[in-house]
C-alpha atoms as a PDB file:
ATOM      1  CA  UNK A   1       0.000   0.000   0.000  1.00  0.00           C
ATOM      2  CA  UNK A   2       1.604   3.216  -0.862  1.00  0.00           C
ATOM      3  CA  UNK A   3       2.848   5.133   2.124  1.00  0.00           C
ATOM      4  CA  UNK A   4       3.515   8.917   1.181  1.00  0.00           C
ATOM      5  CA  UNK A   5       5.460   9.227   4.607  1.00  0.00           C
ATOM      6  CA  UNK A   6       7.855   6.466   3.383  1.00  0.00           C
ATOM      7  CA  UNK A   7       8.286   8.199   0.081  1.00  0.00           C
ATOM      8  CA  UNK A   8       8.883  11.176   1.412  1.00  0.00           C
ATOM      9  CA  UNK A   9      11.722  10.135   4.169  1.00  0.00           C
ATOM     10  CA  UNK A  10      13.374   7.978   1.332  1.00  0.00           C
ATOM     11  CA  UNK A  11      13.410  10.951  -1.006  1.00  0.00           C
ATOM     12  CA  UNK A  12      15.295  13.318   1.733  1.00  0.00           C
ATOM     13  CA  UNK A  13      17.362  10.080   2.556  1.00  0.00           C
ATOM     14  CA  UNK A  14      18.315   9.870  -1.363  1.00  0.00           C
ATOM     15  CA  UNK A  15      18.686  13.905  -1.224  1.00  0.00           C
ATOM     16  CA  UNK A  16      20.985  13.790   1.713  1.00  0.00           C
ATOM     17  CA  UNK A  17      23.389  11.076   0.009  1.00  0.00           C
ATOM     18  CA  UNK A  18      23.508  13.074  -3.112  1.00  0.00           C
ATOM     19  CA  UNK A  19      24.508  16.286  -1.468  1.00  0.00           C
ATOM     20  CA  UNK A  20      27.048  14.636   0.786  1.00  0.00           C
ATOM     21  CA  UNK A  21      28.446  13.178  -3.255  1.00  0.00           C
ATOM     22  CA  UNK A  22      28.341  16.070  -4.440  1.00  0.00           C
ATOM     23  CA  UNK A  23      30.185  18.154  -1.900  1.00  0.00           C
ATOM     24  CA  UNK A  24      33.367  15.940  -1.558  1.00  0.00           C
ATOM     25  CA  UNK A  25      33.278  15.521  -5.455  1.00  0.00           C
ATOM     26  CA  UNK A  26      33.915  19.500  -5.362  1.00  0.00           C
ATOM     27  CA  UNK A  27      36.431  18.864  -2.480  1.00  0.00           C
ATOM     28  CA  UNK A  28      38.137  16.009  -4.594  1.00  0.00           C
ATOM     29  CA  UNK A  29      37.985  18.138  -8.104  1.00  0.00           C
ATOM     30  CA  UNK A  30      38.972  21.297  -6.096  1.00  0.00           C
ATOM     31  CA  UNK A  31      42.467  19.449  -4.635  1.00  0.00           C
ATOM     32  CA  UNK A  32      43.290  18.186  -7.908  1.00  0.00           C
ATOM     33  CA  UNK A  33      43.171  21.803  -9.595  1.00  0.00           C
ATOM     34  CA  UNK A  34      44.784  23.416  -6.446  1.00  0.00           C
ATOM     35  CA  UNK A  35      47.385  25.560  -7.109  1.00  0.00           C
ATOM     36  CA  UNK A  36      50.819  23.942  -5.635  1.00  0.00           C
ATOM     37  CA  UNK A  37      52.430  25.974  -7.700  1.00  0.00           C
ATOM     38  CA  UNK A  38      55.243  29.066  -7.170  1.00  0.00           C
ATOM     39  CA  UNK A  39      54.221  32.085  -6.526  1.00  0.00           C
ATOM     40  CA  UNK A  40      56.240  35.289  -7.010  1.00  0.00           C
ATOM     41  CA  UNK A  41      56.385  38.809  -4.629  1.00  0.00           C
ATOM     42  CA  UNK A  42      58.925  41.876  -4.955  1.00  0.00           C
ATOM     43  CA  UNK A  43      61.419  42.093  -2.363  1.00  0.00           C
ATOM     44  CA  UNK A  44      63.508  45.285  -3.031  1.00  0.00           C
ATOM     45  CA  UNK A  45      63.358  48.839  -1.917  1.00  0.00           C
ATOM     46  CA  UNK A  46      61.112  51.422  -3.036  1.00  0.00           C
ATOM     47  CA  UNK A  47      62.588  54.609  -2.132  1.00  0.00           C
ATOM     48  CA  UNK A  48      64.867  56.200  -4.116  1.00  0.00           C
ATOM     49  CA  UNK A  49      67.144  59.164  -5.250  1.00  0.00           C
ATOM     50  CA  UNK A  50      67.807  60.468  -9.124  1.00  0.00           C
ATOM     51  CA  UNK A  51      71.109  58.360 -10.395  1.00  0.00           C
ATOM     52  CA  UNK A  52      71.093  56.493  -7.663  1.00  0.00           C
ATOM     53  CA  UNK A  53      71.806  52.394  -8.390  1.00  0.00           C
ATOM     54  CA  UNK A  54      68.829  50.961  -7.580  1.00  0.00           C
ATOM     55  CA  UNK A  55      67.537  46.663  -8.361  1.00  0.00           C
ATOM     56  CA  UNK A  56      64.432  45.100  -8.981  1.00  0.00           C
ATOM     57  CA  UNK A  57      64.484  41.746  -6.676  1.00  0.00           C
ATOM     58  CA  UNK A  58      61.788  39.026  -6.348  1.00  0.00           C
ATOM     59  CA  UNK A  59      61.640  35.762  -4.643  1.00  0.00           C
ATOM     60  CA  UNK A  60      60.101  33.208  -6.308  1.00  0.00           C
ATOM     61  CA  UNK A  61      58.979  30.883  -4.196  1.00  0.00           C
ATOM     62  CA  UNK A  62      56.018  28.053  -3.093  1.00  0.00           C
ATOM     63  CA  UNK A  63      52.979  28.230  -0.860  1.00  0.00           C
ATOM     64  CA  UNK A  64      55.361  27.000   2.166  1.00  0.00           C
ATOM     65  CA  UNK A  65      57.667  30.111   1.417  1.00  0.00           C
ATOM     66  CA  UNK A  66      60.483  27.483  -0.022  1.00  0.00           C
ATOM     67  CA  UNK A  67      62.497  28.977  -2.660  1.00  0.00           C
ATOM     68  CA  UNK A  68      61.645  27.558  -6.619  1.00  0.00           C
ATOM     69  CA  UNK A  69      64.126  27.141  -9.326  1.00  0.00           C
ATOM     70  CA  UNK A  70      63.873  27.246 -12.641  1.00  0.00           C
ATOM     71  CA  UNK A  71      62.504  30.063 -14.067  1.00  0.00           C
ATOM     72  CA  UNK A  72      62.887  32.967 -16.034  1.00  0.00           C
ATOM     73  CA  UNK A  73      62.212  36.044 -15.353  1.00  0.00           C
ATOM     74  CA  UNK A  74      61.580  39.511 -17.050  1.00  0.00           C
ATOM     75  CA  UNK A  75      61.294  42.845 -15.955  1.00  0.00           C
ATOM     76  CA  UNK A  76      58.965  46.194 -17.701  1.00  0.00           C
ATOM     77  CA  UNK A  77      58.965  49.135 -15.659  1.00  0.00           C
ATOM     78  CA  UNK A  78      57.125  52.367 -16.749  1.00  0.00           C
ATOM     79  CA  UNK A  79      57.511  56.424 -15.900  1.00  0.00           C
ATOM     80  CA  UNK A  80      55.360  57.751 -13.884  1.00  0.00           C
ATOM     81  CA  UNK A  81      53.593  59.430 -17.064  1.00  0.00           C
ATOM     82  CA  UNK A  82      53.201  55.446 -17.945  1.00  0.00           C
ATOM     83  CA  UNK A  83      55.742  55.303 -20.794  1.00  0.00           C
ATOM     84  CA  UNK A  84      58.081  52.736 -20.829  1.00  0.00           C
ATOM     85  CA  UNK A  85      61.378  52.701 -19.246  1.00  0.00           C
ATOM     86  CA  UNK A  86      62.773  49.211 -19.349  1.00  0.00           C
ATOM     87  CA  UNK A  87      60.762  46.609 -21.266  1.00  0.00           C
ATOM     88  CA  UNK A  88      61.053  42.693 -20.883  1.00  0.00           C
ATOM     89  CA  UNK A  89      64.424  43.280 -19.479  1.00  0.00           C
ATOM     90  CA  UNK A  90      66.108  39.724 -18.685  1.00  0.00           C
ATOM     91  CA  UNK A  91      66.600  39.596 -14.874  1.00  0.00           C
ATOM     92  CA  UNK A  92      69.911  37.496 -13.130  1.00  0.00           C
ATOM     93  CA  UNK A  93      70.028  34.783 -10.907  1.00  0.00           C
ATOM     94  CA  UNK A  94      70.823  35.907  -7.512  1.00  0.00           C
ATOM     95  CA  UNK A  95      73.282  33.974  -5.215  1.00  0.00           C
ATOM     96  CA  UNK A  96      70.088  33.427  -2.922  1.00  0.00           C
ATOM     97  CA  UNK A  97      67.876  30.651  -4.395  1.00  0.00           C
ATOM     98  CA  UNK A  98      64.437  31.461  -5.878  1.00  0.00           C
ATOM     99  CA  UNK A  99      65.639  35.420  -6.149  1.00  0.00           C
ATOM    100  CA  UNK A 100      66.123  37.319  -9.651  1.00  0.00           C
ATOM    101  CA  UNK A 101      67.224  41.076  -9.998  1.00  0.00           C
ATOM    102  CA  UNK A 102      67.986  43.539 -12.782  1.00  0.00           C
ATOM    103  CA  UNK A 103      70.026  46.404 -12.016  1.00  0.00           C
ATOM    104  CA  UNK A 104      69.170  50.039 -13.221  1.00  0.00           C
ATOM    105  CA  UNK A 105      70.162  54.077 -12.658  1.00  0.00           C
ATOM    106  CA  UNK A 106      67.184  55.755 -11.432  1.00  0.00           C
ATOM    107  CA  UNK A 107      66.079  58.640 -13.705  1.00  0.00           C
ATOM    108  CA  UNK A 108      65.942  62.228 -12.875  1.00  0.00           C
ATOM    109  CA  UNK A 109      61.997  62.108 -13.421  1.00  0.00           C
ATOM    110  CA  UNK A 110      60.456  61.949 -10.039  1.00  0.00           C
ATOM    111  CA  UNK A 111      57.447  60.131  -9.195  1.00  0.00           C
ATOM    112  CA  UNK A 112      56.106  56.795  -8.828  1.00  0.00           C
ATOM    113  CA  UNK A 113      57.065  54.068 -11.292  1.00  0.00           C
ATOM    114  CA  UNK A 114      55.117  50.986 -11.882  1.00  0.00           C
ATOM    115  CA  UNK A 115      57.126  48.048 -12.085  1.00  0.00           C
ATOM    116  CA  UNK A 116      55.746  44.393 -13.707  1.00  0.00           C
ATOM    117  CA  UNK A 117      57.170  40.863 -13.258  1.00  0.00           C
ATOM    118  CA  UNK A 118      56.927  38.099 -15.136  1.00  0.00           C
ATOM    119  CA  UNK A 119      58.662  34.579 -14.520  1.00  0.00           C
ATOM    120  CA  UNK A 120      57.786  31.332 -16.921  1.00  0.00           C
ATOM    121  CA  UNK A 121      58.842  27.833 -15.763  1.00  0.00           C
ATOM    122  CA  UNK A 122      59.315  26.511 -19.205  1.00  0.00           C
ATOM    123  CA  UNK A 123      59.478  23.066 -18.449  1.00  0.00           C
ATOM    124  CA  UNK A 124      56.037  23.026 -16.753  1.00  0.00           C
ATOM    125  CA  UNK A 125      54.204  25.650 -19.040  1.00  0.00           C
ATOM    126  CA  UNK A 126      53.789  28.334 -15.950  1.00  0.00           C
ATOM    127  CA  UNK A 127      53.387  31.645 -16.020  1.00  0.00           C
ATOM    128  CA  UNK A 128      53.538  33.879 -12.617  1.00  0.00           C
ATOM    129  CA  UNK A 129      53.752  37.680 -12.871  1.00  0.00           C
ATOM    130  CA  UNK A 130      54.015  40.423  -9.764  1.00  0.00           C
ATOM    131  CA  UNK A 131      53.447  44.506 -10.315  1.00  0.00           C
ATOM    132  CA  UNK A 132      54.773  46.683  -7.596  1.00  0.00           C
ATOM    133  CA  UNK A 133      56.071  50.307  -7.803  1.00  0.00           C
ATOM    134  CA  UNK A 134      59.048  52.053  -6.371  1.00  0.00           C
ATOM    135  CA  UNK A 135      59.661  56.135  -5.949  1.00  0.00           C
ATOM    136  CA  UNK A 136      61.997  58.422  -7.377  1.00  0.00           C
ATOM    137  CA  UNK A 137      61.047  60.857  -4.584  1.00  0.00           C
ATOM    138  CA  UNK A 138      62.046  64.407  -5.457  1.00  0.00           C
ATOM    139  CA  UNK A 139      62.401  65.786  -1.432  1.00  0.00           C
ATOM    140  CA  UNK A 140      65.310  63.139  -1.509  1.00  0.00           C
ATOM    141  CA  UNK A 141      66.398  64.589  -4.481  1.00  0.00           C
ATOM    142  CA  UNK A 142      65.981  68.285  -2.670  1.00  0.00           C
ATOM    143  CA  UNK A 143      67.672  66.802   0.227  1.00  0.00           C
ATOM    144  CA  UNK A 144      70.314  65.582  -1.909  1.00  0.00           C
ATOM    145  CA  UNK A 145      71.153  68.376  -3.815  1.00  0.00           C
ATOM    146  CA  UNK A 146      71.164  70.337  -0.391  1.00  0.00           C
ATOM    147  CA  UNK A 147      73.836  67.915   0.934  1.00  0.00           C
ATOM    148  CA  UNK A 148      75.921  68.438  -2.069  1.00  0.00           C
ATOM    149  CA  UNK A 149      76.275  72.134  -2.050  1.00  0.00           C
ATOM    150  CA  UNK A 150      76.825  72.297   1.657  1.00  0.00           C
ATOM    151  CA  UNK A 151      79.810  69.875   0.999  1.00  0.00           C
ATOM    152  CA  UNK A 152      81.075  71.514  -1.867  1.00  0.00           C
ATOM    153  CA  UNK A 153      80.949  74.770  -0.002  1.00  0.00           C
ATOM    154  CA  UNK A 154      82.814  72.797   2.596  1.00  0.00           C
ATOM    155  CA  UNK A 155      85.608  71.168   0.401  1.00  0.00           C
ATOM    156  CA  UNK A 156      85.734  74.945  -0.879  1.00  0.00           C
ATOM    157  CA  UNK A 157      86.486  76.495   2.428  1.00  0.00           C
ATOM    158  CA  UNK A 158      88.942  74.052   3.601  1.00  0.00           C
ATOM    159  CA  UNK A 159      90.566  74.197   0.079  1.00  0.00           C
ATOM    160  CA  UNK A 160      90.699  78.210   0.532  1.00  0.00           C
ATOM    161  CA  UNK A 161      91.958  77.236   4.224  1.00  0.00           C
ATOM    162  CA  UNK A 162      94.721  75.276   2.795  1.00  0.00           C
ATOM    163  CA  UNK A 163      96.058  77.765   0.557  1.00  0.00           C
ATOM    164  CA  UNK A 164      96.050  80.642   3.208  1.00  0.00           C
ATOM    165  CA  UNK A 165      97.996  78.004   5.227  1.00  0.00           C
ATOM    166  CA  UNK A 166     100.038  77.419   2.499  1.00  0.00           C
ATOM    167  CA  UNK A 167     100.843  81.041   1.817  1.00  0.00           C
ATOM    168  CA  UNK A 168     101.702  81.575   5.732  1.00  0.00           C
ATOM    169  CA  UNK A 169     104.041  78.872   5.775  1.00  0.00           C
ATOM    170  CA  UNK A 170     106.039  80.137   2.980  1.00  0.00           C
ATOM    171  CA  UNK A 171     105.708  83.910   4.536  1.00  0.00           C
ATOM    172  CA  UNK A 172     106.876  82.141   7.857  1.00  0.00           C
ATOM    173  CA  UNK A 173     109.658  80.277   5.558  1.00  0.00           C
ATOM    174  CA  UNK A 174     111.242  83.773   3.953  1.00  0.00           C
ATOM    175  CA  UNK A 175     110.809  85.618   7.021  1.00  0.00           C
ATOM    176  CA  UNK A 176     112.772  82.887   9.113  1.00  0.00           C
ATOM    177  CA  UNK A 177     115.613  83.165   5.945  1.00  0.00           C
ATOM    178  CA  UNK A 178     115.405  87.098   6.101  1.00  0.00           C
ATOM    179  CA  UNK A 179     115.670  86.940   9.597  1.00  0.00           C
ATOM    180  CA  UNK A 180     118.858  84.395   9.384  1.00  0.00           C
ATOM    181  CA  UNK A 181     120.393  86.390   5.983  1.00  0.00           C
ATOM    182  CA  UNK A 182     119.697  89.533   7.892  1.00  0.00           C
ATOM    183  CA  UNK A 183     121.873  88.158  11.431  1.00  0.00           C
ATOM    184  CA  UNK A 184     124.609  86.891   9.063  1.00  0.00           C
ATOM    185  CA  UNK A 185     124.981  90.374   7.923  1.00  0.00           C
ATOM    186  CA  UNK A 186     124.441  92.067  10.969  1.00  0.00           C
ATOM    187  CA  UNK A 187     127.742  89.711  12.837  1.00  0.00           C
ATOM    188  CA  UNK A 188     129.779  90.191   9.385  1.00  0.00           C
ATOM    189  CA  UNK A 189     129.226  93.839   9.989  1.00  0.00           C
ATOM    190  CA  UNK A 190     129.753  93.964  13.752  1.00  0.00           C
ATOM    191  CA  UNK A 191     133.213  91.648  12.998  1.00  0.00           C
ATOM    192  CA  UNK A 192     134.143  94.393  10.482  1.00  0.00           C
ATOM    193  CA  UNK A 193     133.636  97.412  12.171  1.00  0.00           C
ATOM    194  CA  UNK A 194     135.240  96.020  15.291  1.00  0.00           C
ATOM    195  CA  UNK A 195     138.634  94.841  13.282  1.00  0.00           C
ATOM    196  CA  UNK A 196     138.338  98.063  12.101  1.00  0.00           C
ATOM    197  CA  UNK A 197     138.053  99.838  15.118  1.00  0.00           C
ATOM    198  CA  UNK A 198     140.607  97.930  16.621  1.00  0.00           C
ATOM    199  CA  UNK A 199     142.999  98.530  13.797  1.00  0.00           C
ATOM    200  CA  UNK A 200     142.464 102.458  14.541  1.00  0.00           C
ATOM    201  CA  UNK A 201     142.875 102.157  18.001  1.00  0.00           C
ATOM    202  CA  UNK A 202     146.347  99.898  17.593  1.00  0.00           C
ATOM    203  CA  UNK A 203     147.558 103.021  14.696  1.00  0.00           C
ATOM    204  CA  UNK A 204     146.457 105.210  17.615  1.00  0.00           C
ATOM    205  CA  UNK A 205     148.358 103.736  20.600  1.00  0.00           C
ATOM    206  CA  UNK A 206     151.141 103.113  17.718  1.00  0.00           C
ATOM    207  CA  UNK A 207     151.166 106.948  17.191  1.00  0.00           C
ATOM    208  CA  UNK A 208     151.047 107.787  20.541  1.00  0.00           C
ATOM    209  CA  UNK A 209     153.523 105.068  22.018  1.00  0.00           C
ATOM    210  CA  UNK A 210     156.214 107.312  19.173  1.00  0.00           C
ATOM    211  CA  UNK A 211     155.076 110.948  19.933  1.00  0.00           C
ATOM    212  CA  UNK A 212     155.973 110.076  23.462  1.00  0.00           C
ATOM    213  CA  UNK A 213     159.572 108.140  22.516  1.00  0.00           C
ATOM    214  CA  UNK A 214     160.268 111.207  20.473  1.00  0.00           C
ATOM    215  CA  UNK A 215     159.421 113.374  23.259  1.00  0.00           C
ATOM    216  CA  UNK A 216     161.622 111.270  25.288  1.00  0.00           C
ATOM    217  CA  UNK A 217     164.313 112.086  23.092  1.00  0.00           C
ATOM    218  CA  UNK A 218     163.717 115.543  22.304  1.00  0.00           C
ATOM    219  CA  UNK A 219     164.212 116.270  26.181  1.00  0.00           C
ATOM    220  CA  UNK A 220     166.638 113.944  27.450  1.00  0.00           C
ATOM    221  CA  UNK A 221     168.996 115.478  24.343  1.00  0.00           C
ATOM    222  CA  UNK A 222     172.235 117.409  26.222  1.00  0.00           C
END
């Protein structure tokens, strides 16, 4: 005898077990197409000065954070304005597993510059790509160009410094051999007018010692 009670528990019943199906189907389908794959992030700085040497690092790496090999990576960045100012540039293998740079002089346009990543694992037809952005920041540059006049003012004064020294020690120099030239003349002088002095006096005492002999003479004549 049809029970519509019955019917209607076994229907939920047969509901139930096809839900419960479904839902670890999705599970099952959803681990097979999980990504295990690499993933990529940026890992340099992103402040920066005009000319400075500056690098665009990333790690490539897994969803445990263990570094992946293999790939090959390529670099666009773009001006602030958005055109381009490296494109598809080949980056290097760091020493450090997993990390790739490319090494660049930052312009003199300020701003921020978009930067784009994109690293293919050949081998198992995979594609990962990163976009980050770095500053040229133009207080730093302000700063900068601060700094350098101050020191070139600097190096000026202490080259100006310098010289003045310079001069003084070679004033010091021909005043010390003016003073020396000056003492030699001064003693040859002195020793001349004193032989010369002493040459009158000995003519003198000569003359004298005679007038008196002769005056001897003159009165102890008979």
């Amino acid at each position: 005898m049809y029970d519509p009670s019955k019917m209607k528990k076994r229907r939920a019943f047969f509901v139930a077990i096809a839900i419960t199906i479904a839902f670890l189907a999705l599970v099952f389908i959803g681990k097979m197409f999980e990504d295990t794959g690499a993933a990529v992030k940026i890992v340099s700085g992103t402040e920066y000065i005009s000319g400075e040497s500056g690098q665009v690092i990333v790690q490539v790496s897994d969803k445990d954070g263990s570094p992946v090999e293999g790939y090959a990576c390529k670099v666009t960045v773009l001006y602030p304005d958005k055109n381009y100012f490296m494109i598809d540039q080949v980056m290097i293998d760091s020493s450090e597993p997993g990390n790739y740079y490319k090494e660049f002089i930052t312009p003199n346009t300020t701003g921020v510059y978009e930067e784009n990543v994109r690293c293919l694992n050949s081998e198992e037809n995979r594609t990962v790509r990163v976009s980050s952005s770095f500053h040229v920041s133009l207080a730093l540059n302000i700063i900068e160009k601060i700094a350098t006049n101050q020191t070139q003012q600097f190096n000026e004064v202490i080259q100006q410094f310098n010289q003045t020294r310079e001069k003084l020690e070679l004033l010091d120099r021909l005043i010390n051999s003016t003073r020396e030239e000056l003492g030699l003349k001064i003693n040859a002088t002195k020793a001349e007018i004193n032989e010369s002095v002493n040459k009158k006096f000995q003519k003198l005492y000569h003359d004298i010692a005679n007038a008196s002999q002769k005056e001897l003479e003159i009165f102890s004549a008979p």
